[in-house]
C-alpha atoms as a PDB file:
ATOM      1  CA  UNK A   1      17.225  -1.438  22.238  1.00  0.00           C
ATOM      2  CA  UNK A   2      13.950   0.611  22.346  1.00  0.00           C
ATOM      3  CA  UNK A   3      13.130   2.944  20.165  1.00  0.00           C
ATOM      4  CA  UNK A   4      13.465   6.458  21.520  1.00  0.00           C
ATOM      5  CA  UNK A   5       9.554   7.870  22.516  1.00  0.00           C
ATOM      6  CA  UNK A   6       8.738  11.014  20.616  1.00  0.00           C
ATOM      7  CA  UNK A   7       7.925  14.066  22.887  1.00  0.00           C
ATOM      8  CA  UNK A   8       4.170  15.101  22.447  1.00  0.00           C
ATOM      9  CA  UNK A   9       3.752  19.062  21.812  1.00  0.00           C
ATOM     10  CA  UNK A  10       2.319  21.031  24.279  1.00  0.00           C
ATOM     11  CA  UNK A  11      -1.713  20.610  24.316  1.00  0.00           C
ATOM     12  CA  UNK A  12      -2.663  24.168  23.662  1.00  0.00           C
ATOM     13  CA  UNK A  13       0.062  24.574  21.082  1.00  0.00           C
ATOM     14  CA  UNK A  14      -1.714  21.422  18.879  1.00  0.00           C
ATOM     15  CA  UNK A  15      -5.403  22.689  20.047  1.00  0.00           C
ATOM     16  CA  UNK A  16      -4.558  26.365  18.750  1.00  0.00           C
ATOM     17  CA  UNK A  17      -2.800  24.464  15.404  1.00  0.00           C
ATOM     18  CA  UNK A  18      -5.743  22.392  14.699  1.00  0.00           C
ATOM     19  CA  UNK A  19      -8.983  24.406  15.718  1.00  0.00           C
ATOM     20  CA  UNK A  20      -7.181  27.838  15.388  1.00  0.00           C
ATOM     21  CA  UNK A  21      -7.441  30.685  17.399  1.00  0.00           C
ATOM     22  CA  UNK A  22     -11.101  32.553  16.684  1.00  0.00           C
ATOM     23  CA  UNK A  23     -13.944  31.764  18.902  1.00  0.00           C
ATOM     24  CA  UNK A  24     -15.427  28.688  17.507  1.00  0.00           C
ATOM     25  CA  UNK A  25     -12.510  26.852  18.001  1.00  0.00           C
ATOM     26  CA  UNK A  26     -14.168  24.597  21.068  1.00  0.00           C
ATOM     27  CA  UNK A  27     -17.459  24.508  19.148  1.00  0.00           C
ATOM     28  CA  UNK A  28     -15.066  22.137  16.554  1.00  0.00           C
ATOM     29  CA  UNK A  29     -12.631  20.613  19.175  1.00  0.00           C
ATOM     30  CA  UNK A  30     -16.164  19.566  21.054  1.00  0.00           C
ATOM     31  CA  UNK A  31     -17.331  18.223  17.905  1.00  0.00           C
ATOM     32  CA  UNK A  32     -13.735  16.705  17.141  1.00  0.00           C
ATOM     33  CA  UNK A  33     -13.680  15.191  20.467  1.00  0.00           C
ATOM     34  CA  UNK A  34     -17.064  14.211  20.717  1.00  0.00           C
ATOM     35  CA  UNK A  35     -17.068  16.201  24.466  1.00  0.00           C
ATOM     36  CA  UNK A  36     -19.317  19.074  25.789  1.00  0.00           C
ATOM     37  CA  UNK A  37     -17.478  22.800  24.601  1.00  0.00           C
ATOM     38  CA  UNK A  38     -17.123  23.218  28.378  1.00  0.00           C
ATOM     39  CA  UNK A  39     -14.773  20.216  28.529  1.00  0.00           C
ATOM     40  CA  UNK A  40     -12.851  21.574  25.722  1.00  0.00           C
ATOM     41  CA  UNK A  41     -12.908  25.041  26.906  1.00  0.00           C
ATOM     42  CA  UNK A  42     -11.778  23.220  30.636  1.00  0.00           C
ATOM     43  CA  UNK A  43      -8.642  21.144  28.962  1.00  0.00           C
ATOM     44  CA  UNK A  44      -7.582  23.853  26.843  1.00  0.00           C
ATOM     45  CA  UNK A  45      -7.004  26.600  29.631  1.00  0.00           C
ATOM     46  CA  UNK A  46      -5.934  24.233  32.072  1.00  0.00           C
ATOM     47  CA  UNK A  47      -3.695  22.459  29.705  1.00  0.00           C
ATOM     48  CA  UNK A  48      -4.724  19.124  31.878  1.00  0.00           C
ATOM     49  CA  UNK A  49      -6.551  17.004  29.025  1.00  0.00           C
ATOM     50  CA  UNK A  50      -7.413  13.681  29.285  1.00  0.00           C
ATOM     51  CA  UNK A  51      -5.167  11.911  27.816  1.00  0.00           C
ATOM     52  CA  UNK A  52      -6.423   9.750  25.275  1.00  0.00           C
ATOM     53  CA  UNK A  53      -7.595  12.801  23.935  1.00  0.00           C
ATOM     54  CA  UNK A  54      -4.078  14.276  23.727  1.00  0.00           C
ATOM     55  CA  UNK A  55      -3.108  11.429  21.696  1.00  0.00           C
ATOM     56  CA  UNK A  56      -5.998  11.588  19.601  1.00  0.00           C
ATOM     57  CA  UNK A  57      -5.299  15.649  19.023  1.00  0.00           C
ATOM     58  CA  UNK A  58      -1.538  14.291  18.390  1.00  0.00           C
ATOM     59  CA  UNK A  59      -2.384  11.863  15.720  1.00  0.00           C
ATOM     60  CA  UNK A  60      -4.443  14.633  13.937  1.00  0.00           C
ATOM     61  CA  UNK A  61      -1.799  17.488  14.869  1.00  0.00           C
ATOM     62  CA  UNK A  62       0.683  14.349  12.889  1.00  0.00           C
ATOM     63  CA  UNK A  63      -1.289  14.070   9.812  1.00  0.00           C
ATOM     64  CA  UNK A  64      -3.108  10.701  10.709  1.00  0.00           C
ATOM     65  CA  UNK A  65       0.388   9.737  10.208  1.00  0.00           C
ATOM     66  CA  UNK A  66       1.450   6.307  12.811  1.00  0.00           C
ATOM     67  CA  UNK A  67       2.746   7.549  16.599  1.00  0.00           C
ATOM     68  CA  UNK A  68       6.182   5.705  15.685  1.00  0.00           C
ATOM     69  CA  UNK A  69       9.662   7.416  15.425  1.00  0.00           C
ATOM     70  CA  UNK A  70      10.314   6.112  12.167  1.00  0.00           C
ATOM     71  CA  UNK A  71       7.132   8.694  11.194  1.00  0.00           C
ATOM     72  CA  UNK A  72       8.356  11.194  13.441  1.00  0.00           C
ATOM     73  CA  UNK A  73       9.816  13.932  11.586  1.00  0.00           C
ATOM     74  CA  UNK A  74       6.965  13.594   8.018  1.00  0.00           C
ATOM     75  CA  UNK A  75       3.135  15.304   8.301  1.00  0.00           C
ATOM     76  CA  UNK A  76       0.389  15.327   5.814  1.00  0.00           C
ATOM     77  CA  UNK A  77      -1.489  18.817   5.492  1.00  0.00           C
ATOM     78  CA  UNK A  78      -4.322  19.861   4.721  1.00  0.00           C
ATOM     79  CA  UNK A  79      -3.665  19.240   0.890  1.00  0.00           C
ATOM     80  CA  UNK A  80      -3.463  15.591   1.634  1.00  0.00           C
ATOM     81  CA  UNK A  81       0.229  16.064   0.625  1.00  0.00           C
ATOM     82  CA  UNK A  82       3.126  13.809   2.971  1.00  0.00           C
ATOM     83  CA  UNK A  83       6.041  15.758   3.902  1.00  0.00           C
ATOM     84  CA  UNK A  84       9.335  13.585   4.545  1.00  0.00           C
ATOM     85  CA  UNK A  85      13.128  15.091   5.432  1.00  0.00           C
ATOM     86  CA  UNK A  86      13.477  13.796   1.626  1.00  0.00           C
ATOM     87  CA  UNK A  87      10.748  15.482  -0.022  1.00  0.00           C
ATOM     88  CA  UNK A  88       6.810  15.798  -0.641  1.00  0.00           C
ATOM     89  CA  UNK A  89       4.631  13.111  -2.693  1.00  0.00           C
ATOM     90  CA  UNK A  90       0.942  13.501  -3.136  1.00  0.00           C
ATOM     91  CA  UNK A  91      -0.878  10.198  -2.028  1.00  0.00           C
ATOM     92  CA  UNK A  92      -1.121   9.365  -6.183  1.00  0.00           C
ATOM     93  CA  UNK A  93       2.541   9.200  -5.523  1.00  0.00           C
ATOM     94  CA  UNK A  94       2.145   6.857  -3.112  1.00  0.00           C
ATOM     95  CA  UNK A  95      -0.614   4.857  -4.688  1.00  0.00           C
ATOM     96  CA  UNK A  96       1.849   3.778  -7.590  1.00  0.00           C
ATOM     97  CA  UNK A  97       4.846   2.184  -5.309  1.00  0.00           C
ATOM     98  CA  UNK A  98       3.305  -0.727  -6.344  1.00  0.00           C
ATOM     99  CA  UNK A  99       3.654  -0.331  -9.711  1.00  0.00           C
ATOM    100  CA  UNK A 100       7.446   1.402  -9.830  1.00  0.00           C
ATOM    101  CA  UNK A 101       8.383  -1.593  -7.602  1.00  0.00           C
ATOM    102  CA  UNK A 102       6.859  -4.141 -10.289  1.00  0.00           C
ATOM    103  CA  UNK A 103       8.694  -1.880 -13.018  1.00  0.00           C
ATOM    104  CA  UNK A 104      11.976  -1.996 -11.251  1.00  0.00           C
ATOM    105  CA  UNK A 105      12.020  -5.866 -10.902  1.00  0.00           C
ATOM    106  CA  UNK A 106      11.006  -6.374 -14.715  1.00  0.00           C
ATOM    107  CA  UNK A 107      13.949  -4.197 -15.483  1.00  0.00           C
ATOM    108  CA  UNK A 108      16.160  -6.182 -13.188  1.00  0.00           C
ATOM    109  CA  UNK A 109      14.786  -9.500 -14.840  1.00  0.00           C
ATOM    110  CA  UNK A 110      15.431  -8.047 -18.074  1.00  0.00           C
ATOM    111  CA  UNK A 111      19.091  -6.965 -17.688  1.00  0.00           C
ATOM    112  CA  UNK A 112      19.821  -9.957 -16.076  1.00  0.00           C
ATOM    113  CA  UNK A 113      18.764 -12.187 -18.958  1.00  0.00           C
ATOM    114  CA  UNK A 114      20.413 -10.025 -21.662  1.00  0.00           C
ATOM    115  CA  UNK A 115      23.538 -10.458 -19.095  1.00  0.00           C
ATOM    116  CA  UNK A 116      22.590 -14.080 -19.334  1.00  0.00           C
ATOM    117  CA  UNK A 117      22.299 -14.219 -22.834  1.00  0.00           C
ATOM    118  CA  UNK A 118      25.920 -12.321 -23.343  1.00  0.00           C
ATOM    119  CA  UNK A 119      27.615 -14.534 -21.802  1.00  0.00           C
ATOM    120  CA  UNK A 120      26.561 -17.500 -23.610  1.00  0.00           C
ATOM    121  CA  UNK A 121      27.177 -15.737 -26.619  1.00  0.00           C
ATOM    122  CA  UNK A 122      30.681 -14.769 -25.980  1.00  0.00           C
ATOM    123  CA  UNK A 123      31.759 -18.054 -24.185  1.00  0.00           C
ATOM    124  CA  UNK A 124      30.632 -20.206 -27.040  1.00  0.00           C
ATOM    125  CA  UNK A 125      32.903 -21.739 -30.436  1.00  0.00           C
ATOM    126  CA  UNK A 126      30.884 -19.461 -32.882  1.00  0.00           C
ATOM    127  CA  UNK A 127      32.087 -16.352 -31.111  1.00  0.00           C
ATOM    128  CA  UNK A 128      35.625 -17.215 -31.037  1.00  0.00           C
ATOM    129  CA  UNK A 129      35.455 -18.131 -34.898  1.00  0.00           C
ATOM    130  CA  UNK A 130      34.142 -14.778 -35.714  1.00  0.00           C
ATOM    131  CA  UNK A 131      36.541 -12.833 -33.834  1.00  0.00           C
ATOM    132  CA  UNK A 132      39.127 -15.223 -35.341  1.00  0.00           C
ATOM    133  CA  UNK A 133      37.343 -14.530 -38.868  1.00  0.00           C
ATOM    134  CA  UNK A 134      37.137 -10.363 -37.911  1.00  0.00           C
ATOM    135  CA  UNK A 135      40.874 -10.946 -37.231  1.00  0.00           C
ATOM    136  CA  UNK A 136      41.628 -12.234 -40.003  1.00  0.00           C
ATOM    137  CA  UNK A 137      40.124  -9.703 -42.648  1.00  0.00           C
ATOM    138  CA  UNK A 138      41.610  -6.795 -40.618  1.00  0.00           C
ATOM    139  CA  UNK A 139      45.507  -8.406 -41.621  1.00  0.00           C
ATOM    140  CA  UNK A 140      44.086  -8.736 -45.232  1.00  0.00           C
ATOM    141  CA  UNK A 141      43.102  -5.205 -45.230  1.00  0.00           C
ATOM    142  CA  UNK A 142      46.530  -3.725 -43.520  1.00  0.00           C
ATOM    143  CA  UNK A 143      48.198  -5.709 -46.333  1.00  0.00           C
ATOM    144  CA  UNK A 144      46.203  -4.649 -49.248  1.00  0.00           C
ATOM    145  CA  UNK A 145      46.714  -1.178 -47.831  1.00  0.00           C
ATOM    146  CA  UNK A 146      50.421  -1.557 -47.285  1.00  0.00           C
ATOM    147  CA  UNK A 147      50.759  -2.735 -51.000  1.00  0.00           C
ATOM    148  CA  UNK A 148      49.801   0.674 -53.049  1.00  0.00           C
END
């Protein structure tokens, strides 16, 4: 199945958003676009741009973030700070998956050898002596006890 196509805001509605609403704002969309400010000024009240600039406005109306729907619903501001439905990271955040993925398979290796290790430890002759031996002494102490 295809992944559902995510609906493109209204071109005016991103325009205003990105280049706000003073009168310079098609003095920076023409130098965003790289278009004459009469082209601007033409796709803005005619809501009729072209449209690879409508994607292009989209992408930066998105946060540079990819025109996917698994990106759909998470924006970077102006900050340079990623908002997700599960919470905000600042791109330092980001910069270190690397390294809490690296931590988090050391720490599985770890625990799994220490599992390892356990287990050949309790399965072995020497173990079962010991707990024989801890037996043992625990009846010598109850009787010694039960004696006075």
């Amino acid at each position: 199945m295809l992944p559902k196509k995510e609906q493109i805001p209204n071109f005016q509605t991103m325009y205003d958003h990105a280049f706000g609403i003073w009168e310079k704002k098609h003095k920076l969309a023409s130098d965003f676009f790289g278009v004459s400010e009469q082209t601007c000024r033409r796709w803005y009240l005619t809501n009729q741009p072209h449209e690879i600039a409508k994607r292009y406005l989209f992408v930066h109306y998105k946060g540079y973030l990819p025109f996917a729907t698994g990106w759909k619903d998470c924006t970077i501001d102006h900050d340079g700070i990623l908002h997700t439905p599960w919470g905000s990271c600042k791109s330092s955040d980001v910069a270190f998956v690397w390294r809490y993925k690296w931590s988090a398979e050391q720490s599985n290796r770890q625990v799994k050898a220490l599992r390892n290790k356990l287990d050949e430890i309790t399965s072995g002759t020497k173990y079962q002596l010991l707990l024989h031996t801890a037996d043992y002494l625990n009846r010598l102490v109850q009787d010694f006890s039960s004696k006075k």
